[in-house]
PDB file of N, CA and C in Angstrom:
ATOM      1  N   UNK A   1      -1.417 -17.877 -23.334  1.00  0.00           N
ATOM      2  CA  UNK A   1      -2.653 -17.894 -24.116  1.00  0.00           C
ATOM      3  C   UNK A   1      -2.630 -19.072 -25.081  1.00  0.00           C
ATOM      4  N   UNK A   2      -3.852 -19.716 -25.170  1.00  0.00           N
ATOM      5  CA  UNK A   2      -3.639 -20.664 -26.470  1.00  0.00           C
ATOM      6  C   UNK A   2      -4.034 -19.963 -27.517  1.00  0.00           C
ATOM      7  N   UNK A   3      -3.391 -20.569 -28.476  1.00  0.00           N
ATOM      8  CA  UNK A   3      -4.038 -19.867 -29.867  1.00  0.00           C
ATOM      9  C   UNK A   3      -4.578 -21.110 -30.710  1.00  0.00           C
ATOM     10  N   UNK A   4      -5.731 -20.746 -31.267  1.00  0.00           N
ATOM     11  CA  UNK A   4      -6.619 -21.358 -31.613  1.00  0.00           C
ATOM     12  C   UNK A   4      -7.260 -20.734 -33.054  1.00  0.00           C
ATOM     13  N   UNK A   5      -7.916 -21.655 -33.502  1.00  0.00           N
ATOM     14  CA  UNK A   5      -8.058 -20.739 -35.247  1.00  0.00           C
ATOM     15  C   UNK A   5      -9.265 -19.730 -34.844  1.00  0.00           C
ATOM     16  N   UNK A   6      -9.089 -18.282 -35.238  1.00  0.00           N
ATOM     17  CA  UNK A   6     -10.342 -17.700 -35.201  1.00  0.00           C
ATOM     18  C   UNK A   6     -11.439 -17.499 -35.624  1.00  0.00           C
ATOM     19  N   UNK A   7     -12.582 -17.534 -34.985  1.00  0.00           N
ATOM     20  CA  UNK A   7     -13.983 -17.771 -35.613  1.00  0.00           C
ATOM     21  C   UNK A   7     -14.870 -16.500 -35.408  1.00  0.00           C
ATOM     22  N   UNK A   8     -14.636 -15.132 -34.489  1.00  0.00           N
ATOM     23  CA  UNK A   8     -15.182 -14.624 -34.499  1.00  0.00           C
ATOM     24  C   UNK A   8     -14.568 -13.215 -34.556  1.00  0.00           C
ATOM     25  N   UNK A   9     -15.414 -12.179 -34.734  1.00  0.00           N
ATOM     26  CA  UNK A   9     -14.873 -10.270 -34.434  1.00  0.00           C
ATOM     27  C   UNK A   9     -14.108 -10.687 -33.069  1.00  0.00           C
ATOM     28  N   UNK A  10     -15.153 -11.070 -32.418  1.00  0.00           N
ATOM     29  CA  UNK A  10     -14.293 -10.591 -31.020  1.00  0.00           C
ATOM     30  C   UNK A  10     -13.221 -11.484 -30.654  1.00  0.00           C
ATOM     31  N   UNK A  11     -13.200 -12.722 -31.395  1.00  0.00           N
ATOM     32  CA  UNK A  11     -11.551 -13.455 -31.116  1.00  0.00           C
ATOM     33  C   UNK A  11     -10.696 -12.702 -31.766  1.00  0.00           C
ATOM     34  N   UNK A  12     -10.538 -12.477 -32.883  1.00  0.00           N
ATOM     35  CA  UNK A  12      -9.898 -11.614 -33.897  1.00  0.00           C
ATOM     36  C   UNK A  12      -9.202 -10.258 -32.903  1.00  0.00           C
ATOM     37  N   UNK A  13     -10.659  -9.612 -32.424  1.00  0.00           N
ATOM     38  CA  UNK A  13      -9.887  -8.237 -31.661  1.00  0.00           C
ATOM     39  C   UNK A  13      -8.874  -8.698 -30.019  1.00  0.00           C
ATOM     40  N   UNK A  14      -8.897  -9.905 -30.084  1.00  0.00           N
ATOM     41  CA  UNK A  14      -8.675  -9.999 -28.280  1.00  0.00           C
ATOM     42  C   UNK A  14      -6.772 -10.637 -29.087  1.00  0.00           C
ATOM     43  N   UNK A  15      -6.850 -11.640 -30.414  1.00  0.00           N
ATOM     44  CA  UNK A  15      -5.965 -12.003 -30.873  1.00  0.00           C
ATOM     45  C   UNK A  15      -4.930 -10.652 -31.327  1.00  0.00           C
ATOM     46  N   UNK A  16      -5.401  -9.746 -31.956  1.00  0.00           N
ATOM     47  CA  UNK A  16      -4.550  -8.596 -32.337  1.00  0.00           C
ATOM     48  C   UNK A  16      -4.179  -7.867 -31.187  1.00  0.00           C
ATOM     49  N   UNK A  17      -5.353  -7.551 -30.357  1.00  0.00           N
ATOM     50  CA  UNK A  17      -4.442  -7.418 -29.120  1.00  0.00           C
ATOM     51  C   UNK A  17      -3.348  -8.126 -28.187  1.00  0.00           C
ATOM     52  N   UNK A  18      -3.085  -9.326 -28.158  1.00  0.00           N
ATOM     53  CA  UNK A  18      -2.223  -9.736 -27.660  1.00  0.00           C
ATOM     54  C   UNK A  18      -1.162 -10.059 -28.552  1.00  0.00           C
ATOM     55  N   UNK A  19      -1.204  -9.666 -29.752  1.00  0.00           N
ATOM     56  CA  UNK A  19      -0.429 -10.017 -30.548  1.00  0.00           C
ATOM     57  C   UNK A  19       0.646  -8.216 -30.646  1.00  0.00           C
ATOM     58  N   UNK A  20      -0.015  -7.338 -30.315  1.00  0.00           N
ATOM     59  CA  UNK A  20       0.697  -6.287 -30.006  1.00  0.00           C
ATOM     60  C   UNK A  20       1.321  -6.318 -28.594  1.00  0.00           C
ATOM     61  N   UNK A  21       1.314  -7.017 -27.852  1.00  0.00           N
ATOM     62  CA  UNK A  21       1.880  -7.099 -26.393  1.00  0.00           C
ATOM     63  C   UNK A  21       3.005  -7.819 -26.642  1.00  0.00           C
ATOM     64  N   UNK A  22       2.790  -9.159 -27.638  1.00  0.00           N
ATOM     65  CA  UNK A  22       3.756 -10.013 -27.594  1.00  0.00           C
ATOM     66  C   UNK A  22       4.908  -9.492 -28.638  1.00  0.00           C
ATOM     67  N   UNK A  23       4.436  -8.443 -29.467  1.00  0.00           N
ATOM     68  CA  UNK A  23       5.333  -8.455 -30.987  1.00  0.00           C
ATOM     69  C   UNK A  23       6.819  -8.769 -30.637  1.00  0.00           C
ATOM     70  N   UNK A  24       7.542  -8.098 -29.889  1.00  0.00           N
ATOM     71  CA  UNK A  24       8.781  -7.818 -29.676  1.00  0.00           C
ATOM     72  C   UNK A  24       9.479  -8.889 -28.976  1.00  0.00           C
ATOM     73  N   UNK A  25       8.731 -10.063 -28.825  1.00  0.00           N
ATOM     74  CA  UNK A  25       9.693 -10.847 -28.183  1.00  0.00           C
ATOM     75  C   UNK A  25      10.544 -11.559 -29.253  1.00  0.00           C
ATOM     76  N   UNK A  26      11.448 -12.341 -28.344  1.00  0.00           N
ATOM     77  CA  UNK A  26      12.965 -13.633 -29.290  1.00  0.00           C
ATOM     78  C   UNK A  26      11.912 -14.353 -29.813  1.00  0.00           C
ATOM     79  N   UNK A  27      12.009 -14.699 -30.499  1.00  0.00           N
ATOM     80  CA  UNK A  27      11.624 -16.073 -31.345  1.00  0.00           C
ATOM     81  C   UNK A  27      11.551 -17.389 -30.448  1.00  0.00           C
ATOM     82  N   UNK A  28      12.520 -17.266 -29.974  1.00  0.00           N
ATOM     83  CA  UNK A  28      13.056 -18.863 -29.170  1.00  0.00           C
ATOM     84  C   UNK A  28      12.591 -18.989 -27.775  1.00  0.00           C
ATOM     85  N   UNK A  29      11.316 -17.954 -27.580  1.00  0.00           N
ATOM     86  CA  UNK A  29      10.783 -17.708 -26.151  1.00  0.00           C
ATOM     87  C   UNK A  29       9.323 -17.882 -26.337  1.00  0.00           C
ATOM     88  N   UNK A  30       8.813 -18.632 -25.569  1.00  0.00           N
ATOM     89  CA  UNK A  30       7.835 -19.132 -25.266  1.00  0.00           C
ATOM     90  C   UNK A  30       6.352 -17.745 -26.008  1.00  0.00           C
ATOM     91  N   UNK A  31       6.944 -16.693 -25.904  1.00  0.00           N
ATOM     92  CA  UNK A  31       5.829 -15.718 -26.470  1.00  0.00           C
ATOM     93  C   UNK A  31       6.092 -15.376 -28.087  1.00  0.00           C
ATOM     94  N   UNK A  32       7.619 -15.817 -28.097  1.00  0.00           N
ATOM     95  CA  UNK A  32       8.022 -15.463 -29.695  1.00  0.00           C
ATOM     96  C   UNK A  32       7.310 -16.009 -30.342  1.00  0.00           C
ATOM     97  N   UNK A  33       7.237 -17.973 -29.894  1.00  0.00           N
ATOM     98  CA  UNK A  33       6.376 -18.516 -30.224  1.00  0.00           C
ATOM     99  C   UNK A  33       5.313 -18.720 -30.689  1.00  0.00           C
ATOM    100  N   UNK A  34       4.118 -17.956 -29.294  1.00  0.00           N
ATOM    101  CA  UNK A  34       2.800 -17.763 -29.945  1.00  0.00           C
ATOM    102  C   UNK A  34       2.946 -16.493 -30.117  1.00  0.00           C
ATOM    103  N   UNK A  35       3.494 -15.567 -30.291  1.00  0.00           N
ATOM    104  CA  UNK A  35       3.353 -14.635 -31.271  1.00  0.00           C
ATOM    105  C   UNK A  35       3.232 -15.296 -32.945  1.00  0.00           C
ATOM    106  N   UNK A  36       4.637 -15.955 -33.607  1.00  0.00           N
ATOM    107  CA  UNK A  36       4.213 -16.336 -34.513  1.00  0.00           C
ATOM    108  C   UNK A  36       3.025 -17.250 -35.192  1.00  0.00           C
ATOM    109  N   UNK A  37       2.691 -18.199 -34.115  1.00  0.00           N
ATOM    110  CA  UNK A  37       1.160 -18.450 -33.945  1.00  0.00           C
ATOM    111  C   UNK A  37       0.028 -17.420 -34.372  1.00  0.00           C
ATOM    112  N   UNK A  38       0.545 -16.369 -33.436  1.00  0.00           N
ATOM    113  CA  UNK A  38      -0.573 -15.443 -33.606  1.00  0.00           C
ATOM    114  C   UNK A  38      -1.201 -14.558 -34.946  1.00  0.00           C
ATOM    115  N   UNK A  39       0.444 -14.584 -35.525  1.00  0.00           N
ATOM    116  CA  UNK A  39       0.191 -14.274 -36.737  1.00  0.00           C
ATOM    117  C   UNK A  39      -0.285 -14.929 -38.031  1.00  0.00           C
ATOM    118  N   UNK A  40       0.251 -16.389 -37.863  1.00  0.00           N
ATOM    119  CA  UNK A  40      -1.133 -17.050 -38.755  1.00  0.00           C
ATOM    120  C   UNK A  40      -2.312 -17.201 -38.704  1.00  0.00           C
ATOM    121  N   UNK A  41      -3.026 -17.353 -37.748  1.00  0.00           N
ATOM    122  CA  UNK A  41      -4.236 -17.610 -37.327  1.00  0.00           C
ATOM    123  C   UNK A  41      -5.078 -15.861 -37.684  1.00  0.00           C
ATOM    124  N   UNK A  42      -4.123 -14.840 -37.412  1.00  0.00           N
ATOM    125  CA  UNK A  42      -4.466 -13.409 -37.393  1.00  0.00           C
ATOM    126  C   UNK A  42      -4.552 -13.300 -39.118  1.00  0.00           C
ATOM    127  N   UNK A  43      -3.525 -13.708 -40.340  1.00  0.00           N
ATOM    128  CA  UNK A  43      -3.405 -13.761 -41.133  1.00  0.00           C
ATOM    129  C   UNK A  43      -4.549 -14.489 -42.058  1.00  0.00           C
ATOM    130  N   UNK A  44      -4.965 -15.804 -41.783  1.00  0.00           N
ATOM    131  CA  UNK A  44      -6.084 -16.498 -42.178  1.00  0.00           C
ATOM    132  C   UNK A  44      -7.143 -16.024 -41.785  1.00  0.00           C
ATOM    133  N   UNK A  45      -7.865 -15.267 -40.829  1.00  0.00           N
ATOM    134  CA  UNK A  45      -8.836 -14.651 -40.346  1.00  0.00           C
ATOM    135  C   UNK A  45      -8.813 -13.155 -41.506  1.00  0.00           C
ATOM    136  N   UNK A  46      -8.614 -12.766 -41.598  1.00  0.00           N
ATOM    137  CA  UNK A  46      -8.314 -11.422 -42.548  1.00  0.00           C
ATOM    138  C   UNK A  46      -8.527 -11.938 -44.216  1.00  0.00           C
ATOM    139  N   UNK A  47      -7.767 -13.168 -44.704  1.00  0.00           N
ATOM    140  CA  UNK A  47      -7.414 -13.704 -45.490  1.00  0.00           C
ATOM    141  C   UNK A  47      -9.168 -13.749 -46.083  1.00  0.00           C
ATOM    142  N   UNK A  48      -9.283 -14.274 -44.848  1.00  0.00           N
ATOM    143  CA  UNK A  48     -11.304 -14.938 -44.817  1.00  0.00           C
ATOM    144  C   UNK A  48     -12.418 -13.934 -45.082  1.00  0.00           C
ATOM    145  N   UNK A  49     -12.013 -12.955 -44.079  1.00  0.00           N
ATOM    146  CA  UNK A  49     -13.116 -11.815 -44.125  1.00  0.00           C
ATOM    147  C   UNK A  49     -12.786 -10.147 -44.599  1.00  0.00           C
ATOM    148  N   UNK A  50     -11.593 -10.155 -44.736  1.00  0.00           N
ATOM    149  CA  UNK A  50     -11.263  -8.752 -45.465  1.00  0.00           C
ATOM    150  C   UNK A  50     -10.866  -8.896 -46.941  1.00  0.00           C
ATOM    151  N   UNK A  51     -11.952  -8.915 -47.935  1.00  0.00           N
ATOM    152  CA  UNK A  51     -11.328  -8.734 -49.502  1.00  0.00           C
ATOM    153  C   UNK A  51     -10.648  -7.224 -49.509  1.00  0.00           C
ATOM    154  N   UNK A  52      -9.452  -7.710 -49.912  1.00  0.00           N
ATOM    155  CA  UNK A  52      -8.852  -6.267 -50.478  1.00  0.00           C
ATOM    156  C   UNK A  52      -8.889  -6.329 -52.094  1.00  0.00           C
ATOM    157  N   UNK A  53      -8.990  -5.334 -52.975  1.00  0.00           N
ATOM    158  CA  UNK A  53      -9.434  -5.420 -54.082  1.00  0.00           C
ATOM    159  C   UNK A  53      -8.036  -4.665 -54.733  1.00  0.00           C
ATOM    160  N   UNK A  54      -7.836  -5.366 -55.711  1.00  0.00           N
ATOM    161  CA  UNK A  54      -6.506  -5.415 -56.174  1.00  0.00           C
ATOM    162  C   UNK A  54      -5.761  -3.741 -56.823  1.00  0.00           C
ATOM    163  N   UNK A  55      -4.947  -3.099 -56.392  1.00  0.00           N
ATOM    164  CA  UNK A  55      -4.591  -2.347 -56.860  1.00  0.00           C
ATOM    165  C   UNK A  55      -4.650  -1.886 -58.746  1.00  0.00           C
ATOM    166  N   UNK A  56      -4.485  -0.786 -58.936  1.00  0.00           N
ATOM    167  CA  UNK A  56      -4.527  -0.204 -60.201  1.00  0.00           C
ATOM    168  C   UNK A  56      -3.177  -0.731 -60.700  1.00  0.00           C
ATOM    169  N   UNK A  57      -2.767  -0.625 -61.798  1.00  0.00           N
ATOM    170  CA  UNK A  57      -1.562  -1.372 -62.135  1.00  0.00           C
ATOM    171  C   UNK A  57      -0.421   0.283 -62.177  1.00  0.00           C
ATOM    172  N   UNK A  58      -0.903   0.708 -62.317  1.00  0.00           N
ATOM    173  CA  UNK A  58      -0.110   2.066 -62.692  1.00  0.00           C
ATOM    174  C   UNK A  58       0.642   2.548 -61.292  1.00  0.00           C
ATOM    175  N   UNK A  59      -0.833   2.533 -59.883  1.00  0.00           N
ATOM    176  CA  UNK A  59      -0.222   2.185 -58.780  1.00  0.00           C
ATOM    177  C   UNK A  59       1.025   1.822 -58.101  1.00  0.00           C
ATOM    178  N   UNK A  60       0.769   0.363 -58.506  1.00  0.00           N
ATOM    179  CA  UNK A  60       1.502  -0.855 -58.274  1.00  0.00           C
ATOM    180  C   UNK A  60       2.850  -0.419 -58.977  1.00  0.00           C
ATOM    181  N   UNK A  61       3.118   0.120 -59.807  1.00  0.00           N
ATOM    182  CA  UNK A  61       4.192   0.209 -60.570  1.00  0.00           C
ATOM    183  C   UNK A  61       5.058   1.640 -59.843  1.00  0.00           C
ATOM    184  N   UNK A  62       4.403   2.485 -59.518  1.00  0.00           N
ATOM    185  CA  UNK A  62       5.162   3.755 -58.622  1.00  0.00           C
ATOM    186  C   UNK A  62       5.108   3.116 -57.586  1.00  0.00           C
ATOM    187  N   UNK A  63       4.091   2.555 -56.489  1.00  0.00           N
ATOM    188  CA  UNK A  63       4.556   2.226 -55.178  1.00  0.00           C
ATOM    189  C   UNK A  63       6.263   1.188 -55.599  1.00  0.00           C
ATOM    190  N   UNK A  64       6.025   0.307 -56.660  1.00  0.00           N
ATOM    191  CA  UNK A  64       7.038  -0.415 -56.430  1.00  0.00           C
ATOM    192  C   UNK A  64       8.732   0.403 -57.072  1.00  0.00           C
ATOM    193  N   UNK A  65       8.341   1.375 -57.820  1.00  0.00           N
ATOM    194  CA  UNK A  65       9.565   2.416 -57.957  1.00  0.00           C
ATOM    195  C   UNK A  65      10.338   2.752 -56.790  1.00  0.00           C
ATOM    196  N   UNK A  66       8.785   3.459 -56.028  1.00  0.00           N
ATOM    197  CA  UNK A  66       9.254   4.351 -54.838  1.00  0.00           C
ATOM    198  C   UNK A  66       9.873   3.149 -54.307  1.00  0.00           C
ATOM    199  N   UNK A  67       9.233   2.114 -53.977  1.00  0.00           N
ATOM    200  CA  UNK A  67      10.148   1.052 -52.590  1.00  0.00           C
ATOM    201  C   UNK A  67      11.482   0.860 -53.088  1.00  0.00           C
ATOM    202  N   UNK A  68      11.895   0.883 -54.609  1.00  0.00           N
ATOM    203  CA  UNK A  68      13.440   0.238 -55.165  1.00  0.00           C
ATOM    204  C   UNK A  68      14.235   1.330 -55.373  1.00  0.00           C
ATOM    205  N   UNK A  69      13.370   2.618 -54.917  1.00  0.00           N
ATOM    206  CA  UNK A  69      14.349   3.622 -55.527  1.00  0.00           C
ATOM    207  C   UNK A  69      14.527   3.301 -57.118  1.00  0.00           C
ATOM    208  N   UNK A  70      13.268   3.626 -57.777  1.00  0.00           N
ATOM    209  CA  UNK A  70      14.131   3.158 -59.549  1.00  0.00           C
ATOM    210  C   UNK A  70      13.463   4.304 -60.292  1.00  0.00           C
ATOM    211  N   UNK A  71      14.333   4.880 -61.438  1.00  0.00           N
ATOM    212  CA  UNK A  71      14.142   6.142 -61.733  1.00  0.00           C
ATOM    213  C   UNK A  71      13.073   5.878 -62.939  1.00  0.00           C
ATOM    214  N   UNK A  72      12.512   6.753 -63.884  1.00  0.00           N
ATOM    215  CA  UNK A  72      11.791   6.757 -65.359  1.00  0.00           C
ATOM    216  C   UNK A  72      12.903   5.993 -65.887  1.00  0.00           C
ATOM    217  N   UNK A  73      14.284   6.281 -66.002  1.00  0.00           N
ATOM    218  CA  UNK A  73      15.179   5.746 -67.427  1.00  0.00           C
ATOM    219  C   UNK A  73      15.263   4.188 -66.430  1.00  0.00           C
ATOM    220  N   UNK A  74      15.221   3.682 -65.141  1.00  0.00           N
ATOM    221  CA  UNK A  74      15.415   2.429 -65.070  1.00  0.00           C
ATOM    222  C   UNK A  74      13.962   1.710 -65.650  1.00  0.00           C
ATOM    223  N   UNK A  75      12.713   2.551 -65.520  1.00  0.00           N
ATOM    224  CA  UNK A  75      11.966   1.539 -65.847  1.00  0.00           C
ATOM    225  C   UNK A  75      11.743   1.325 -66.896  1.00  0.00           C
ATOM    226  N   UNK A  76      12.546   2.517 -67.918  1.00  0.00           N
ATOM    227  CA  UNK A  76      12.296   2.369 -69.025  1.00  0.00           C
ATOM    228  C   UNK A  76      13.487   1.135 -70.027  1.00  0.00           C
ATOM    229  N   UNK A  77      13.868   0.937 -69.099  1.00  0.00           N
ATOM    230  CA  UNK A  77      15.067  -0.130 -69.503  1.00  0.00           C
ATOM    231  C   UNK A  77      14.499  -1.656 -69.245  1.00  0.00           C
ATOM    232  N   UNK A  78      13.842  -1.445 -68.315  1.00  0.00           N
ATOM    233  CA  UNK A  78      12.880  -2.449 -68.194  1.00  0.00           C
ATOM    234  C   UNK A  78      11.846  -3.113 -68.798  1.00  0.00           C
ATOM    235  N   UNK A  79      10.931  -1.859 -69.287  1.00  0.00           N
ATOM    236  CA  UNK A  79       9.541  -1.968 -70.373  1.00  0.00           C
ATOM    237  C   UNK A  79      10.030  -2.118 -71.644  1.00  0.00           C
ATOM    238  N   UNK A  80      11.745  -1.673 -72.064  1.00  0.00           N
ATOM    239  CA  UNK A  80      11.663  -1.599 -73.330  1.00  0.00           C
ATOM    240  C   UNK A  80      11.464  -0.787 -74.119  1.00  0.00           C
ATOM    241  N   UNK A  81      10.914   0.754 -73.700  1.00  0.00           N
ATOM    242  CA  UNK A  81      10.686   1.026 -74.110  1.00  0.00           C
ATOM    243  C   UNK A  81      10.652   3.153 -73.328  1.00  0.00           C
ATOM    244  N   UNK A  82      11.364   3.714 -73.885  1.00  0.00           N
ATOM    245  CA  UNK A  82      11.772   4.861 -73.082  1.00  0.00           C
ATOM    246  C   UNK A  82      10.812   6.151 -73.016  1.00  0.00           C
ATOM    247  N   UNK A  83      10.379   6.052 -74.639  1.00  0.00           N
ATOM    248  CA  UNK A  83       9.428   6.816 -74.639  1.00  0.00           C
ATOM    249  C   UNK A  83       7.630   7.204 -74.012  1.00  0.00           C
ATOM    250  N   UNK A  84       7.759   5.276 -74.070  1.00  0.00           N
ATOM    251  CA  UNK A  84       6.302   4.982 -73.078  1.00  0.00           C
ATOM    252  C   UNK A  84       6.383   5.141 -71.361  1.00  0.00           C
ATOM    253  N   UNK A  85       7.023   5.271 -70.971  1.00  0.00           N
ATOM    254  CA  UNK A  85       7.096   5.335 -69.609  1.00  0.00           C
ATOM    255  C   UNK A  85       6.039   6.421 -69.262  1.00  0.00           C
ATOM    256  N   UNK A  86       6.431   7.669 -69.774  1.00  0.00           N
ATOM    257  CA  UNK A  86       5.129   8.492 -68.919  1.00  0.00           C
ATOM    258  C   UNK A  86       4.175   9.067 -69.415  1.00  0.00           C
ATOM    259  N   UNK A  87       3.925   8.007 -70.726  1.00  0.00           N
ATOM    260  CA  UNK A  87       2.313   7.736 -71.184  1.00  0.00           C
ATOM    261  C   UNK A  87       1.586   6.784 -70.233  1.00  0.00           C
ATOM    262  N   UNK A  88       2.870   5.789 -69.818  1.00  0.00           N
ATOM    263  CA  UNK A  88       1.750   4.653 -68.989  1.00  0.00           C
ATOM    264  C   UNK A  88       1.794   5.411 -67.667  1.00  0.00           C
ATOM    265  N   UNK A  89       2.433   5.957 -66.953  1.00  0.00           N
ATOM    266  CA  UNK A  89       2.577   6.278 -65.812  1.00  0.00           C
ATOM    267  C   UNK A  89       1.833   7.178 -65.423  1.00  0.00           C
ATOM    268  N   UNK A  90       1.532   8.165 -66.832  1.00  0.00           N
ATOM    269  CA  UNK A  90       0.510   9.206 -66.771  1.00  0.00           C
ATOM    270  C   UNK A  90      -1.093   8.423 -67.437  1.00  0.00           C
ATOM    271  N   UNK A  91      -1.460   6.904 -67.734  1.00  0.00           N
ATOM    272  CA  UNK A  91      -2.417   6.555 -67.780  1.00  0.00           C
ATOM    273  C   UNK A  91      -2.806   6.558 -69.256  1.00  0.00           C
ATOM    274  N   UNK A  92      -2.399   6.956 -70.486  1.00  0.00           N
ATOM    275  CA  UNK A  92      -2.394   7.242 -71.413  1.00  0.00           C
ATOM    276  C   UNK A  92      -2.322   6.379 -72.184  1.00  0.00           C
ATOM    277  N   UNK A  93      -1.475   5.345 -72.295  1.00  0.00           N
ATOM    278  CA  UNK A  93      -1.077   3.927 -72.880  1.00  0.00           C
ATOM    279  C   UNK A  93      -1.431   2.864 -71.595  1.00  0.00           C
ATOM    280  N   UNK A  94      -1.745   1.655 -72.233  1.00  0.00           N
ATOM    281  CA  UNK A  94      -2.117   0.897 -71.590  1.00  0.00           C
ATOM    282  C   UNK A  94      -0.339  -0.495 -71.638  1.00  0.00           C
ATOM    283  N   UNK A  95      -0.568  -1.603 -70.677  1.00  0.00           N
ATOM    284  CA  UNK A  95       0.425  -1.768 -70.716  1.00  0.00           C
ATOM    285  C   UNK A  95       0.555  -2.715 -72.143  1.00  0.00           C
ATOM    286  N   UNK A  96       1.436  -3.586 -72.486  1.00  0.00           N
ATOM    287  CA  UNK A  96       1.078  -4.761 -73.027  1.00  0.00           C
ATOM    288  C   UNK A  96       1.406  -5.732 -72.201  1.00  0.00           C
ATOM    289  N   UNK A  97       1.684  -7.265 -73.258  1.00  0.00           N
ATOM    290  CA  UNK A  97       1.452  -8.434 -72.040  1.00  0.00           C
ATOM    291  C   UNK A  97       3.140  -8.610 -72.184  1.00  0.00           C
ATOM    292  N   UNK A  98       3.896  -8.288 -72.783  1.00  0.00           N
ATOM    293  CA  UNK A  98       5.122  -8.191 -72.736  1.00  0.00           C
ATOM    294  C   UNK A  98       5.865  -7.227 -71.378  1.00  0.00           C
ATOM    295  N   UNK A  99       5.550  -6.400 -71.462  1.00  0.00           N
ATOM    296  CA  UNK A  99       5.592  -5.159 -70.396  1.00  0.00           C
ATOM    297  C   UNK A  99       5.202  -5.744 -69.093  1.00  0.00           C
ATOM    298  N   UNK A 100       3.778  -6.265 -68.953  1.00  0.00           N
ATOM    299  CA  UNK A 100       3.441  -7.329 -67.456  1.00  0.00           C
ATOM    300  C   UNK A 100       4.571  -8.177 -67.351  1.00  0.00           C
ATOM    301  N   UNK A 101       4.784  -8.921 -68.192  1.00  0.00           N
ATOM    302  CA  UNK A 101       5.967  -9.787 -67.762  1.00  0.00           C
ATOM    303  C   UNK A 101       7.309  -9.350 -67.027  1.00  0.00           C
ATOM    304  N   UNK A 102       7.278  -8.633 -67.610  1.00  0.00           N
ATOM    305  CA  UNK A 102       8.924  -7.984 -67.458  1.00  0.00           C
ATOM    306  C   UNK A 102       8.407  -7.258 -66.336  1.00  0.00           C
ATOM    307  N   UNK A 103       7.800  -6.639 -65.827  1.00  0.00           N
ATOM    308  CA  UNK A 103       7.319  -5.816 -64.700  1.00  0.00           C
ATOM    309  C   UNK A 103       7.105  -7.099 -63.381  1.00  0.00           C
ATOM    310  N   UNK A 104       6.559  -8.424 -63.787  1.00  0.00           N
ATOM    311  CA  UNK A 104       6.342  -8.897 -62.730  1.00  0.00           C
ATOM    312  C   UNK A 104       7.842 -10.274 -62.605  1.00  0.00           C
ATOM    313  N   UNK A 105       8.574  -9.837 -63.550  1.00  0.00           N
ATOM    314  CA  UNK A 105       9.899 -10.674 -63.474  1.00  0.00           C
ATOM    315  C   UNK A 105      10.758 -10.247 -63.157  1.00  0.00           C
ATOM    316  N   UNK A 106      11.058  -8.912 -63.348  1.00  0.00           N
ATOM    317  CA  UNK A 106      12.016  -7.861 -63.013  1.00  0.00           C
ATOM    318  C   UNK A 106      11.878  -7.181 -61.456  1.00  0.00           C
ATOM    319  N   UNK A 107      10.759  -6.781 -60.912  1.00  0.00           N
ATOM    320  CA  UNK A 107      10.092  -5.849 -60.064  1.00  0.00           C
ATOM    321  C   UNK A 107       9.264  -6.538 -58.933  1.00  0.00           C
ATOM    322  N   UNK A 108       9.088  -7.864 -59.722  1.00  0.00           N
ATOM    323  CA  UNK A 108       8.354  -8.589 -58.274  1.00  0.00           C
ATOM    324  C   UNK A 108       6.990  -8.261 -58.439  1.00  0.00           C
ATOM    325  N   UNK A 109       5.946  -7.453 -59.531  1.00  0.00           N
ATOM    326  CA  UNK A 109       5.047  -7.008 -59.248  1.00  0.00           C
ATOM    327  C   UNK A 109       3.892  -8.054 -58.745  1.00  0.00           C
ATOM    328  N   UNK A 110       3.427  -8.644 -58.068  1.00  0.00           N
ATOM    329  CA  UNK A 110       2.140  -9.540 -58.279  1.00  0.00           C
ATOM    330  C   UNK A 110       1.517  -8.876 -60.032  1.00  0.00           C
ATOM    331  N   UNK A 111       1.347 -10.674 -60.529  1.00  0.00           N
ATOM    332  CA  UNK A 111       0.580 -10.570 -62.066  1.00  0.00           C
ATOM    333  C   UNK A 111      -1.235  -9.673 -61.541  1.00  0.00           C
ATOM    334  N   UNK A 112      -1.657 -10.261 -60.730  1.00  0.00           N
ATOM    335  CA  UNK A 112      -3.047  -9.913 -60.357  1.00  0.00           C
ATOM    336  C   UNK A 112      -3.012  -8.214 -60.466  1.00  0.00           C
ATOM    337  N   UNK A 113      -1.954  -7.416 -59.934  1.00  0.00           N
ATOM    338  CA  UNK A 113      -2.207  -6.084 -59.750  1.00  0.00           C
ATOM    339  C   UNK A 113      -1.940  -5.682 -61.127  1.00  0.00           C
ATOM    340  N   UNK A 114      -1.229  -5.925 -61.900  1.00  0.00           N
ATOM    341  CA  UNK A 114      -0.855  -5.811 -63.478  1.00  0.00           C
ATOM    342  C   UNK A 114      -1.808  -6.156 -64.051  1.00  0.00           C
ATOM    343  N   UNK A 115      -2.999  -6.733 -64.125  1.00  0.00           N
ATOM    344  CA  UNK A 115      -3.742  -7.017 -64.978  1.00  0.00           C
ATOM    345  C   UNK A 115      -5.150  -6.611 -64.858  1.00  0.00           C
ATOM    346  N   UNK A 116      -5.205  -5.854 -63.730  1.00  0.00           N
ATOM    347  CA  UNK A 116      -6.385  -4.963 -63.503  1.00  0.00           C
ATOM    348  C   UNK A 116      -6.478  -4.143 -64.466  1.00  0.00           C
ATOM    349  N   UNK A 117      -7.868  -3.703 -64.815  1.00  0.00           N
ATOM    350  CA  UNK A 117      -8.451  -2.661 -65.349  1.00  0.00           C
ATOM    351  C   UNK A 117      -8.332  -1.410 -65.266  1.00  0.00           C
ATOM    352  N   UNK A 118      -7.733  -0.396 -65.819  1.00  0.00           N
ATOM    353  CA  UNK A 118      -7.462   0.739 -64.938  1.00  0.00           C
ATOM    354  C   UNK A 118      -7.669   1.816 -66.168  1.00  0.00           C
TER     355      UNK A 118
END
């Protein structure tokens, strides 16, 4: 297949489909290849026409617990602060801009999901 930048629904659906046929190949094989092809072109197409709208920050902060395995007392070692943990977690306190930092230096958070409105 060539891969080519996508311009339409129906390139998009014929691209994800062959991009599930190919997933599993080597890298170093002619489909590994345009598989990874497939995934930029699949990636910039989405990029283009699917806004995803940025998570809640409070969210963002348990999904990224759950993924590290990190308890209340780690994040509270983190924020600085032990007692706020499950005011913010329970929505109650808001963060500060000290707290974003350390959340997106420590944790990896994207700044964008931290600074939503919530």
């Amino acid at each position: 297949m060539k891969v080519e930048v996508i311009k339409s629904k129906k390139q998009y659906e014929n691209s994800l489909q062959r991009f599930e046929e190919i997933f599993f190949a080597k890298s170093t094989t002619k489909e590994g290849k345009e598989a990874q092809l497939l995934a930029l072109v699949i990636k910039d197409y989405e990029d283009r026409h699917f806004e995803i709208e940025g998570t809640d920050p409070v969210d963002a902060i348990k999904f990224r617990m759950e993924q590290m395995h990190i308890s209340n007392n780690d994040l509270a070692e983190i924020l600085g602060y032990k007692s706020r943990v499950s005011e913010i977690l329970n929505r109650k306190r808001k963060l500060t801009l000290e707290m974003v930092r350390n959340l997106h230096e420590k944790l990896n958070i994207p700044l964008a999901s931290l600074i939503q409105l919530y």
